[in-house]
Protein backbone atom coordinates (compact mmCIF):
# COMPACT_ATOMS: atom_id res chain seq x y z
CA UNK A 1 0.00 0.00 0.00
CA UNK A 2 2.90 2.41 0.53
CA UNK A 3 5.08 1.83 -2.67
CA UNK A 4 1.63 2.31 -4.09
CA UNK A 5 1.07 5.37 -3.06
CA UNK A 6 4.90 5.99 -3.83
CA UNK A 7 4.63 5.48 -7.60
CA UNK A 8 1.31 7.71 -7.63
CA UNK A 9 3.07 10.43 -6.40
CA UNK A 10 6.13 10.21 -9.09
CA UNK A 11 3.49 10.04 -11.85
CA UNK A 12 1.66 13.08 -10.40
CA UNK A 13 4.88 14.85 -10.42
CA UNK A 14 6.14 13.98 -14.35
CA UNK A 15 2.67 14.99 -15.47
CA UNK A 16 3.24 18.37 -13.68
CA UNK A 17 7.14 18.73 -15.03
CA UNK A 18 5.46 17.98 -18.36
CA UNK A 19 2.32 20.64 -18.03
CA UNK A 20 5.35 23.11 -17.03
CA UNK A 21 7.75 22.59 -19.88
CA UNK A 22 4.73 22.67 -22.38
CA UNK A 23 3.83 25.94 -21.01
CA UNK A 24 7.23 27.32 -21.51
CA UNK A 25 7.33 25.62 -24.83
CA UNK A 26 4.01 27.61 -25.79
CA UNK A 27 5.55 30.84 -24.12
CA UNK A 28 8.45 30.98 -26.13
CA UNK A 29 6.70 30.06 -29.43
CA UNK A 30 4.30 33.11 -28.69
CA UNK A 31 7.70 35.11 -28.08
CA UNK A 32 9.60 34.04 -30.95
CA UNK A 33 6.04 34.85 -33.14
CA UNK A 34 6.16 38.71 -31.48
CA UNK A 35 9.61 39.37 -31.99
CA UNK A 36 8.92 38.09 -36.18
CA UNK A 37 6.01 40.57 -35.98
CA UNK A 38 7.53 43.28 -34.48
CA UNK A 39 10.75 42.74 -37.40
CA UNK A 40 8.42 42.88 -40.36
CA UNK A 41 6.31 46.46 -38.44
CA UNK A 42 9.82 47.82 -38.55
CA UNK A 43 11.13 47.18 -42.01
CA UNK A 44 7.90 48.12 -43.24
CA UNK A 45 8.20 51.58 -41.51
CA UNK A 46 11.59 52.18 -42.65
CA UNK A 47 10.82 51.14 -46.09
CA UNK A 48 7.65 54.01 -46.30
CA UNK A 49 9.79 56.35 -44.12
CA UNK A 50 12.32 56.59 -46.91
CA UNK A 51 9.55 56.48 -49.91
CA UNK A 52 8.27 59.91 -47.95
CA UNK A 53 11.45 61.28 -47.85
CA UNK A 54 12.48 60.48 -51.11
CA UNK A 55 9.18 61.93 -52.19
CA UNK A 56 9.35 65.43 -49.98
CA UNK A 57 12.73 65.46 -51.97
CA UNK A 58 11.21 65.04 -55.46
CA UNK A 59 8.38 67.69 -54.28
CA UNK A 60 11.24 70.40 -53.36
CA UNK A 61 13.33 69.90 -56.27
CA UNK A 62 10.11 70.67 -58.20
CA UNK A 63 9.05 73.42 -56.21
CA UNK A 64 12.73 74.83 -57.01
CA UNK A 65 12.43 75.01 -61.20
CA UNK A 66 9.08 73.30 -61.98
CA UNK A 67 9.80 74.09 -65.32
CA UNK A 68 13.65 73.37 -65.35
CA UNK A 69 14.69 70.44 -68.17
CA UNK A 70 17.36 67.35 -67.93
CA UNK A 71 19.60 69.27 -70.80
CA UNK A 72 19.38 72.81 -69.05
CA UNK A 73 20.65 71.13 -65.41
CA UNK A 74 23.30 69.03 -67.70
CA UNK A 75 24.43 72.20 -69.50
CA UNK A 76 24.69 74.60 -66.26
CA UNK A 77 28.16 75.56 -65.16
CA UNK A 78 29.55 75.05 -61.76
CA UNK A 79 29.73 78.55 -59.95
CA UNK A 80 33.50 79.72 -60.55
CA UNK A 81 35.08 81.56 -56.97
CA UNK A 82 37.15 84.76 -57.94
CA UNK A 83 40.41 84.29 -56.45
CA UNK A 84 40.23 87.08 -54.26
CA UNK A 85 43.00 90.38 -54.77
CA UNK A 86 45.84 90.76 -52.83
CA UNK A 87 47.01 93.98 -51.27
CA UNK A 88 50.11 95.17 -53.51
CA UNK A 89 52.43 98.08 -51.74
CA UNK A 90 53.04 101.20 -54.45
CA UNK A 91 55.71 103.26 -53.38
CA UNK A 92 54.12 106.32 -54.93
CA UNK A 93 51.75 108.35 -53.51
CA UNK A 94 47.73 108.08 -53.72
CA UNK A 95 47.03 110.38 -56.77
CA UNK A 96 42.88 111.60 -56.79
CA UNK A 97 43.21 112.82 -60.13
CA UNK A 98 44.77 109.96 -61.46
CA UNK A 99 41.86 107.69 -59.97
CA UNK A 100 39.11 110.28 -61.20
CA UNK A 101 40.45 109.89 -64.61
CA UNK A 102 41.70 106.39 -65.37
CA UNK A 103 40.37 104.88 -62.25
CA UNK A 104 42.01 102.54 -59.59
CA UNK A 105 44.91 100.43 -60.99
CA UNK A 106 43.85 96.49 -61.51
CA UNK A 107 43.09 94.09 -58.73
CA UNK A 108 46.06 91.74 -58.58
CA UNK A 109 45.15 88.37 -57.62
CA UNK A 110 48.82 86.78 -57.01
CA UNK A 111 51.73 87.94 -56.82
CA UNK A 112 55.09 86.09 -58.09
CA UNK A 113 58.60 87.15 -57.17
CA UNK A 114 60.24 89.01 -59.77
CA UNK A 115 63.01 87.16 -61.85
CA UNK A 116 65.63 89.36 -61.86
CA UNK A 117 67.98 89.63 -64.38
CA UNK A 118 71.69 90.93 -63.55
CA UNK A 119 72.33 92.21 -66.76
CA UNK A 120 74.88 92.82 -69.11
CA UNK A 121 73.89 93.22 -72.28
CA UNK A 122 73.79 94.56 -75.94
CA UNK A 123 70.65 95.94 -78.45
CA UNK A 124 70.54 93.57 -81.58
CA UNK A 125 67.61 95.14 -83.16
CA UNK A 126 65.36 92.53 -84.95
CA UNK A 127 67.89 89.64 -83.81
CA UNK A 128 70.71 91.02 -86.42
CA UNK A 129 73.83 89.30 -86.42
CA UNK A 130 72.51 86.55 -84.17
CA UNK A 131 75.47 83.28 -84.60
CA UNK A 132 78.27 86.57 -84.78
CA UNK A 133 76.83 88.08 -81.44
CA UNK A 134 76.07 84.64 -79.51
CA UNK A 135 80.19 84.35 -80.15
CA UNK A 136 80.71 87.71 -78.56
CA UNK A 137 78.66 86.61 -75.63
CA UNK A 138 80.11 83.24 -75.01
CA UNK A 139 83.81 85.08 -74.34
CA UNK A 140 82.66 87.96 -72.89
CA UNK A 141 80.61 88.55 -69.40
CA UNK A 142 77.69 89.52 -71.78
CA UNK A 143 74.68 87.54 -70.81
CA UNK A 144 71.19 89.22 -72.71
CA UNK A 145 70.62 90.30 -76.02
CA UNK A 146 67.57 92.95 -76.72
CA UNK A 147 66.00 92.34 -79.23
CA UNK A 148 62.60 94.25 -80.62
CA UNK A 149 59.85 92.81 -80.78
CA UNK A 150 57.75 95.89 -82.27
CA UNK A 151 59.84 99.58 -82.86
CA UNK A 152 58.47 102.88 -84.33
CA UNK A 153 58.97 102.06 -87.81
CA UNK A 154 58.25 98.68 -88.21
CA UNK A 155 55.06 97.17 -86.69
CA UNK A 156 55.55 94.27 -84.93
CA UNK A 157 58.66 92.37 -86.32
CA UNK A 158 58.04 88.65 -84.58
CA UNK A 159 55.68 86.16 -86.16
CA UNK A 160 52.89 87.44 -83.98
CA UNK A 161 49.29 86.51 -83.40
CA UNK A 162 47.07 89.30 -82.18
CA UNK A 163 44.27 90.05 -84.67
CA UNK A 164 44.17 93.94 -83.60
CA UNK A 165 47.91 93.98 -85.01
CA UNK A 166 47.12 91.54 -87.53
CA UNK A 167 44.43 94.32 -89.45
CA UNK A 168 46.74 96.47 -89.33
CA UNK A 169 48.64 97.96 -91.97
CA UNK A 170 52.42 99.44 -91.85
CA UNK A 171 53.27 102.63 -93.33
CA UNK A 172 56.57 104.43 -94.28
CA UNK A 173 56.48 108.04 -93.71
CA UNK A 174 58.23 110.83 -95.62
CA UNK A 175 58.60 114.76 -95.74
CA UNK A 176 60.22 117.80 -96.72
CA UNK A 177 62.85 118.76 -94.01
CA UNK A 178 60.26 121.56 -92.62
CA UNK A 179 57.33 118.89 -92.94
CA UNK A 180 55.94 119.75 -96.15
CA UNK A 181 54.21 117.33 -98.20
CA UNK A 182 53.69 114.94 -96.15
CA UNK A 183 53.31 111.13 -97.81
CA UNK A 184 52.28 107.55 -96.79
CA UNK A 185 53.40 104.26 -98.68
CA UNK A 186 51.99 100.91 -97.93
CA UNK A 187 54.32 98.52 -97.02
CA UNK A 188 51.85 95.69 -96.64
CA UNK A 189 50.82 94.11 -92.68
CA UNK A 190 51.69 95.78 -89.72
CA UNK A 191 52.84 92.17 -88.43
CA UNK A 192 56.25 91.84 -90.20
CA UNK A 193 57.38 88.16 -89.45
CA UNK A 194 60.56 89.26 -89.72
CA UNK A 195 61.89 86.38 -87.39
CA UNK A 196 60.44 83.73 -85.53
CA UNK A 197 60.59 84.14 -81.67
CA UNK A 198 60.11 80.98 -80.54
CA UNK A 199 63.52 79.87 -82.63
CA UNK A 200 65.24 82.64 -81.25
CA UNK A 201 64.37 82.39 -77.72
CA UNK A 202 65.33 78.89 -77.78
CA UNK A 203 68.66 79.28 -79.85
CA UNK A 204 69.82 82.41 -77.03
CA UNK A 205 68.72 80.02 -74.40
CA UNK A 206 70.57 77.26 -75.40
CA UNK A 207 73.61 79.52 -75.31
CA UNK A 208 73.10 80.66 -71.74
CA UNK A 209 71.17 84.08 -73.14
CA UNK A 210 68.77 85.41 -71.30
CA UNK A 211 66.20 87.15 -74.13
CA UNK A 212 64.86 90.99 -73.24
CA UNK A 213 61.87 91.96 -75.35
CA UNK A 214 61.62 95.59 -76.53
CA UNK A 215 58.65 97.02 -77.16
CA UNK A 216 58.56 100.88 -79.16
CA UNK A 217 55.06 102.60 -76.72
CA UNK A 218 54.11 105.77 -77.96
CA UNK A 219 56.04 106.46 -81.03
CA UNK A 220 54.18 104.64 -83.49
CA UNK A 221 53.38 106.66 -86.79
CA UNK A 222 51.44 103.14 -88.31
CA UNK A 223 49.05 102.83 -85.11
CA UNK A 224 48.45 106.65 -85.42
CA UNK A 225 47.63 106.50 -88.75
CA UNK A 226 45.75 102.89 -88.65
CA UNK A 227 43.49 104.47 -85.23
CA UNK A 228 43.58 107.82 -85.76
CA UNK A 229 41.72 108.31 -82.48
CA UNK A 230 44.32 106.88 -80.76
CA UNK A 231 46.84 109.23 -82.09
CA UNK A 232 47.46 112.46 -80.05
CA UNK A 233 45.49 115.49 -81.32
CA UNK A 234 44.61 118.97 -80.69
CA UNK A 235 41.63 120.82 -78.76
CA UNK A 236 39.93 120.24 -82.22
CA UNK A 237 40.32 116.74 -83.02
CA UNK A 238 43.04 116.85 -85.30
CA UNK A 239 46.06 114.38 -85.46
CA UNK A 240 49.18 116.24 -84.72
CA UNK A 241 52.61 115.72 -85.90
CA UNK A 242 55.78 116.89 -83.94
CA UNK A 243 58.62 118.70 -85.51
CA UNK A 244 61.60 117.63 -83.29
CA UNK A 245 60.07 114.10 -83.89
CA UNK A 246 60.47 114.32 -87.87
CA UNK A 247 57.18 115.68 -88.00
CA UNK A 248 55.70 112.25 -87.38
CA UNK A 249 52.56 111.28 -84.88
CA UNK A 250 52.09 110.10 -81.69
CA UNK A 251 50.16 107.73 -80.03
CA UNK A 252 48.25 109.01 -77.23
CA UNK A 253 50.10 108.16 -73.67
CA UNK A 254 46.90 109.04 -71.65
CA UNK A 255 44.57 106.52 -74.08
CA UNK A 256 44.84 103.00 -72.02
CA UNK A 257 43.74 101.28 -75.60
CA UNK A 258 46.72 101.97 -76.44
CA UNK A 259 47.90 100.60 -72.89
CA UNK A 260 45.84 97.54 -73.44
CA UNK A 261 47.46 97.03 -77.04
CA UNK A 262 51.35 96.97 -75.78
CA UNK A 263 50.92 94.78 -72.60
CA UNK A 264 49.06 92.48 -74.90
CA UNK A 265 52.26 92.03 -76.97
CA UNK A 266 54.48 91.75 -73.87
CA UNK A 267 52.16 88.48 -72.38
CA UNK A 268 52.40 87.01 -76.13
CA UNK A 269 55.81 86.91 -75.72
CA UNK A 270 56.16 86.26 -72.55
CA UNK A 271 54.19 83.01 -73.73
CA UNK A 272 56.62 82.65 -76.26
CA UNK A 273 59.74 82.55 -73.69
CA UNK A 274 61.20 85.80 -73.63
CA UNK A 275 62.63 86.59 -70.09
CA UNK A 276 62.09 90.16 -69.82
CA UNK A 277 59.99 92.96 -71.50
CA UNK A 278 61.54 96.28 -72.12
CA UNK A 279 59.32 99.27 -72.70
CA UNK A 280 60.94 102.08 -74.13
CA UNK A 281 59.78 105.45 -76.19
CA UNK A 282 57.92 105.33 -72.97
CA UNK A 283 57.47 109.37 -73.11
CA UNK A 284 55.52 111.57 -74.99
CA UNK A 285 56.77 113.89 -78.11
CA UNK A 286 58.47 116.88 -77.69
CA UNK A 287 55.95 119.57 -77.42
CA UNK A 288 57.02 121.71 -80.86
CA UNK A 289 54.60 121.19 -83.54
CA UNK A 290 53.75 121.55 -87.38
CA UNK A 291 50.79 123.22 -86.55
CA UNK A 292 51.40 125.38 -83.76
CA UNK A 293 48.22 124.41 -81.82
CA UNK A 294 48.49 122.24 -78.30
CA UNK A 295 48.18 118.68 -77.74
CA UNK A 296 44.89 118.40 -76.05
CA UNK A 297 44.19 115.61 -73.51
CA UNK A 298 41.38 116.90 -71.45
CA UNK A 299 40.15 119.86 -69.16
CA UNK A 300 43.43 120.88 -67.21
CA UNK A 301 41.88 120.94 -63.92
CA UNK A 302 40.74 117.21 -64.39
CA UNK A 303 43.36 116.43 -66.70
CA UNK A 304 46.64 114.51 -64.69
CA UNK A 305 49.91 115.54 -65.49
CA UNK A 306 51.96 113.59 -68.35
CA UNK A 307 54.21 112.45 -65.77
CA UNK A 308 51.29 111.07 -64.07
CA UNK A 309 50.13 109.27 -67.41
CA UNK A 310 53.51 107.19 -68.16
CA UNK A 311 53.72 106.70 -64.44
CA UNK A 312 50.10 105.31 -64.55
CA UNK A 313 50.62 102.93 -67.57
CA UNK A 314 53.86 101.50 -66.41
CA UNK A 315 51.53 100.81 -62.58
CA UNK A 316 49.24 99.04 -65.02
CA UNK A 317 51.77 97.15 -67.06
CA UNK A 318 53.59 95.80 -63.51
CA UNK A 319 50.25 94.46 -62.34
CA UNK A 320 49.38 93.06 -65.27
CA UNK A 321 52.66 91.48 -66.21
CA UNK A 322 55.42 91.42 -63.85
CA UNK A 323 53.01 90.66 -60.63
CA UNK A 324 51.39 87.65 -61.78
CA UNK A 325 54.36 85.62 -63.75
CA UNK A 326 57.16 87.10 -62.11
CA UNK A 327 58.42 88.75 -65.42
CA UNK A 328 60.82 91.55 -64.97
CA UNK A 329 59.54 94.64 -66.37
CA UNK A 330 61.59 97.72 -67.48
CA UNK A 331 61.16 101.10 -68.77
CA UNK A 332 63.79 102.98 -71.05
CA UNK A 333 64.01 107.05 -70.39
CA UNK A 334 65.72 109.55 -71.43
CA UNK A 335 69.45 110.12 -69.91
CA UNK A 336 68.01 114.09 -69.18
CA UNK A 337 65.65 113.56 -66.83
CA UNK A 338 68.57 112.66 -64.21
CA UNK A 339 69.84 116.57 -64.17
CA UNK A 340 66.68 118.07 -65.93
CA UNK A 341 63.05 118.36 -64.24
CA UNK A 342 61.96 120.59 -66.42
CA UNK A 343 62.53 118.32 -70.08
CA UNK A 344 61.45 115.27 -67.64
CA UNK A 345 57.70 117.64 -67.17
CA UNK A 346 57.50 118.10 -71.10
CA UNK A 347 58.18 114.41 -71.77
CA UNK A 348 55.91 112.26 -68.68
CA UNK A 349 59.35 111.01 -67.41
CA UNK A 350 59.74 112.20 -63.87
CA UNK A 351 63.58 110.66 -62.83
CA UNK A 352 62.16 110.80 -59.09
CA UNK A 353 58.79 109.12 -59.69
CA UNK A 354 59.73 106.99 -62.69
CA UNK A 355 61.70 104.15 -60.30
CA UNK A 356 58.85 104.00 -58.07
CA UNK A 357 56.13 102.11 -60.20
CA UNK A 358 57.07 99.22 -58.98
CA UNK A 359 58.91 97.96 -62.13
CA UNK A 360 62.13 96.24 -62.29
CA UNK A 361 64.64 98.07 -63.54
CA UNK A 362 64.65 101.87 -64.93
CA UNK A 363 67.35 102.13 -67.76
CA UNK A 364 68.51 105.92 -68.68
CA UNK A 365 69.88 106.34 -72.33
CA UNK A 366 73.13 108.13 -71.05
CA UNK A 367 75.24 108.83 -74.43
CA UNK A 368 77.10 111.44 -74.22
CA UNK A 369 76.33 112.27 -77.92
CA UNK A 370 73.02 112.70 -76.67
CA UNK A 371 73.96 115.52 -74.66
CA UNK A 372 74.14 119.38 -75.91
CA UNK A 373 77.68 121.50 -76.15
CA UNK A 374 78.68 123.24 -73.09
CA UNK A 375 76.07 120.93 -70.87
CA UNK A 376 76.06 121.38 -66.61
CA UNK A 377 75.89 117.95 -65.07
CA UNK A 378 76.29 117.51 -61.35
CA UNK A 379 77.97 120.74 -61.17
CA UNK A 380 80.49 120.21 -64.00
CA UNK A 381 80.66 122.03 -67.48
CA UNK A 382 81.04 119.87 -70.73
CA UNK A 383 82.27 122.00 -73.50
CA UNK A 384 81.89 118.53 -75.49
CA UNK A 385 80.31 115.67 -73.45
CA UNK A 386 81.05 113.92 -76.34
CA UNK A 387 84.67 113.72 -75.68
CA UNK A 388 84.37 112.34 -72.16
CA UNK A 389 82.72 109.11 -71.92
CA UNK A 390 83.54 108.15 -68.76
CA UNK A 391 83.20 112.26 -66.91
CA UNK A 392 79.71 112.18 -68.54
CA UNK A 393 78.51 109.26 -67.65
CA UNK A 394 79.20 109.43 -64.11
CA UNK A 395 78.51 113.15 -63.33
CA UNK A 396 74.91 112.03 -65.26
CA UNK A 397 74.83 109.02 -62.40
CA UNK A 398 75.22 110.82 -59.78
CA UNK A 399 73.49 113.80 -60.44
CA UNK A 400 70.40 111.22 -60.13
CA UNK A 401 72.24 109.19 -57.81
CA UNK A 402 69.14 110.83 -54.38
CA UNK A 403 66.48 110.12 -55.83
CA UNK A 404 67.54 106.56 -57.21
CA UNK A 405 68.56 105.58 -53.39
CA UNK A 406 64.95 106.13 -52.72
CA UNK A 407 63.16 102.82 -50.79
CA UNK A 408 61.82 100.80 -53.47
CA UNK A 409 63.15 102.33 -56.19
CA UNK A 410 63.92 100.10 -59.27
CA UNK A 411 67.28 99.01 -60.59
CA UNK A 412 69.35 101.24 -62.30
CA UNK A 413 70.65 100.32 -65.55
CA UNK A 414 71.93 102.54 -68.04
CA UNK A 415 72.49 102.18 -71.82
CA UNK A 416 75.62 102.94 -73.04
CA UNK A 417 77.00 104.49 -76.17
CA UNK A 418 78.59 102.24 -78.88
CA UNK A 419 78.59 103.73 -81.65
CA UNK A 420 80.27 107.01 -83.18
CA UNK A 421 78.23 109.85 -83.55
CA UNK A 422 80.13 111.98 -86.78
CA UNK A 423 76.57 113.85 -87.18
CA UNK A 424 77.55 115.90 -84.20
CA UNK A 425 79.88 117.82 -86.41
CA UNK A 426 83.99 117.86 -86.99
CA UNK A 427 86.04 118.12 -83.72
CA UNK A 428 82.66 117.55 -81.54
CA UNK A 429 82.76 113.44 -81.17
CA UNK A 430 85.19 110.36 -80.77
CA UNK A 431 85.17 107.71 -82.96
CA UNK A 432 83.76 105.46 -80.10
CA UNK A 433 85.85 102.18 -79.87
CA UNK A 434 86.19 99.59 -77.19
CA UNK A 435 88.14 102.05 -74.61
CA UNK A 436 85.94 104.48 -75.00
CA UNK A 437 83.05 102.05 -73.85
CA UNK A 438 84.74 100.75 -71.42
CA UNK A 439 85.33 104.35 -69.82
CA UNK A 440 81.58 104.61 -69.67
CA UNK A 441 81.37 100.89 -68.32
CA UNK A 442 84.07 101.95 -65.64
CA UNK A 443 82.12 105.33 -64.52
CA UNK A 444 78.63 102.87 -64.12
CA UNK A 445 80.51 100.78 -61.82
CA UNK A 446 82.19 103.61 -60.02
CA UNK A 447 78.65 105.14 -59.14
CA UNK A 448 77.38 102.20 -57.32
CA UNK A 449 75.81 100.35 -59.91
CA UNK A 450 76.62 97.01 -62.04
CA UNK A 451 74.16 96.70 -65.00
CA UNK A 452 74.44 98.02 -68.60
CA UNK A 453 73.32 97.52 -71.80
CA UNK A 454 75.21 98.61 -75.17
CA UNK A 455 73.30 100.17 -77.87
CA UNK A 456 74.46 99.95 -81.19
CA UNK A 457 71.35 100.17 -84.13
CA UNK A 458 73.07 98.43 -86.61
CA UNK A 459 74.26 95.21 -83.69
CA UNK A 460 77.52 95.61 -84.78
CA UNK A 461 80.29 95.43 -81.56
CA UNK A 462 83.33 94.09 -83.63
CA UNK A 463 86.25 96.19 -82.12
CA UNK A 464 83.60 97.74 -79.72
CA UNK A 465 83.88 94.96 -77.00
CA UNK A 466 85.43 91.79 -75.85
């Protein structure tokens, strides 16, 4: 009766143990079932979250340009930033008339450090004499070779591309010796292609060159007579022609066309390779004319000074070549304007302005030749500054010497004469031979300075230097 009783009591208890587990079984069935329904409520959200937001997209995009088409969205440009300008120091003064009339120089957006060139060089026209000069050079301490790439006679001489040259046409000029009958002959296009510059570049270059490009400015008889209203006139309109200038026309210095024209030659051949552009006839004409009327550039009172206008075009031509490629520029000027402020007023050169436009080097034409019988400089008579290459040329020096010692003034660099001037008249002149230069040479060096270039029209320095 006991182990009965016993047995009854295990069976009661595996039937319970079995009731339990099923109930756990069934819990975690109806678990497992919640956490598959509670999976597929989520995914299903997500999935009509994103079709909303992909739809409120679709709905602003419209709402944008309802009307906007595939090809017009394929066709539209990215927005382009404007580098933003940089601050550039000018060592000469703000000038309110200046800014009234041509208004504020260009923004410069970078600025490069300027190449210099340490220079000792000679003028060989339109690359004249090129193998006989390249031998000079390569026993001699000459290292650069001018060479022009437009003058006042010739148009452009380099195989050029610039369509405002290109319909162009280049005239010779001729007249009686008091500017009588005046005539004009056609010599054909204004772009001369009288040597390739590329070829050139490459063949100085090769010889450890470096290549200086000259460009004539304002003396330009074929641009004058091409644009006539570019050309310097009087209070009437008409096209002037200056007698100490062979009765030929200007270009106007205050006409930044004409500004626009040049430093678009100089960044052609900067393109082109040529290490260093050279702006001379930088001036405007002496003030005699056929006429007898004024050259007319404005009202006076709102009218800058012509000092002001070659000082404002060589600003321009600095920021617009030298500052962003790091492209020496220099300006040629007269050898007078070092003892002379009055003939530096009548030109636009100003010796004590001229150095502070920020360009490279400054390079006065100081020939002796050039100078007049019985001439002061720095205090010293010359009966014939012709006969004293090496007195003239450093008395001229340093009779300029303050104003060139001026912070941030350019380089100095002055041309010297080689070549014998026999039009000054009998007993006037020496027949100018390699002492003579090197006199000059000697005085440059003895004034502080250690640049030069020799300037010879027809290129030829046989027996002038070694």
């Amino acid at each position: 009766m006991g182990y009965s009783m016993s047995r009854e009591r295990k069976r009661a208890r595996i039937n319970f143990l079995r009731k339990v587990i099923a109930v756990l079984f069934l819990c975690c069935v109806v678990l497992l079932i919640a956490d598959i329904v509670c999976m597929i409520v989520l995914i299903n959200g997500g999935k009509k979250s994103k079709k909303t937001t992909s739809d409120t997209s679709a709905t602003v995009e419209s709402s944008v340009d309802p009307s906007a088409s595939d090809a017009e969205s394929e066709t539209t440009p990215p927005t382009e930033t404007t580098p933003a300008p940089v601050e550039v120091k000018e060592y000469l003064p703000e000038n309110a008339l200046a800014e009234s009339y041509w208004g504020p120089l260009p923004e410069v957006t970078e600025v490069k450090p300027v190449q210099h060139n340490d220079v000792r060089g000679i003028y060989i026209a339109a690359a004249m004499r090129l193998d006989e000069n390249i031998e000079l050079a390569s026993r001699s301490d000459i290292n650069a070779f001018v060479i022009d790439l437009k003058d006042e006679g010739g148009g452009i001489l380099y195989n050029s591309d610039i369509q405002f040259a290109k319909d162009m046409k280049l005239y010779n000029y001729k007249c009686n010796k008091d500017g009588s009958d005046p005539s004009w002959e056609d010599k054909g296009s204004y772009v001369q292609n009288a040597y390739n510059l590329d070829s050139i570049v490459e063949k100085c270059h090769q010889n450890g060159i470096k290549v200086i490009g000259r460009i004539v400015c304002f003396n330009d008889l074929s641009l004058a007579r091409n644009h006539p209203e570019m050309s310097i006139v009087d209070a009437n309109g008409n096209t002037m022609r200056f007698k100490l200038e062979g009765y030929k026309q200007f270009v106007n210095p205050y006409d930044t066309k004409v500004w626009d024209f040049l430093i678009e030659i100089a960044q052609e051949a900067i393109s082109k390779g040529v290490d260093e552009i050279q702006f001379d006839y930088v001036r405007f004409p002496t003030i005699s004319t056929k006429s007898g009327e004024a050259p007319y550039f404005g009202p006076e009172d709102t009218t800058p000074t012509r000092i002001d206008a070659i000082n404002r075009f060589l600003q321009t031509a600095r920021r617009k070549i030298q500052d962003p490629t790091g492209i020496p520029v220099t300006a040629d000027v007269f050898g007078i304007i070092l003892s002379s402020e009055l003939d530096g007023k009548l030109i636009g050169q100003g010796w004590s302005t001229v150095g502070l436009t920020g360009v490279d080097a400054v390079c006065p034409m100081l020939y002796p030749s050039h100078y007049a019988l019985n001439t002061q400089l720095n205090g010293k008579l010359f009966d014939k500054p012709d006969k004293y290459p090496y007195e003239v040329m450093f008395n001229a020096l340093m009779a300029g010497k303050a104003s060139a010692d001026q912070e941030g003034y350019a380089t100095v660099r002055p041309y010297v004469q080689a070549f014998t001037a026999s039009y000054i008249g009998k007993d006037n002149y020496l027949d100018y031979t390699e002492v003579e230069i090197k006199k000059e040479i000697q005085a440059i060096y003895d004034a502080g300075y250690t640049e030069w270039i020799l300037w010879n029209a027809a290129a030829k320095y046989a027996n002038r230097f070694s």
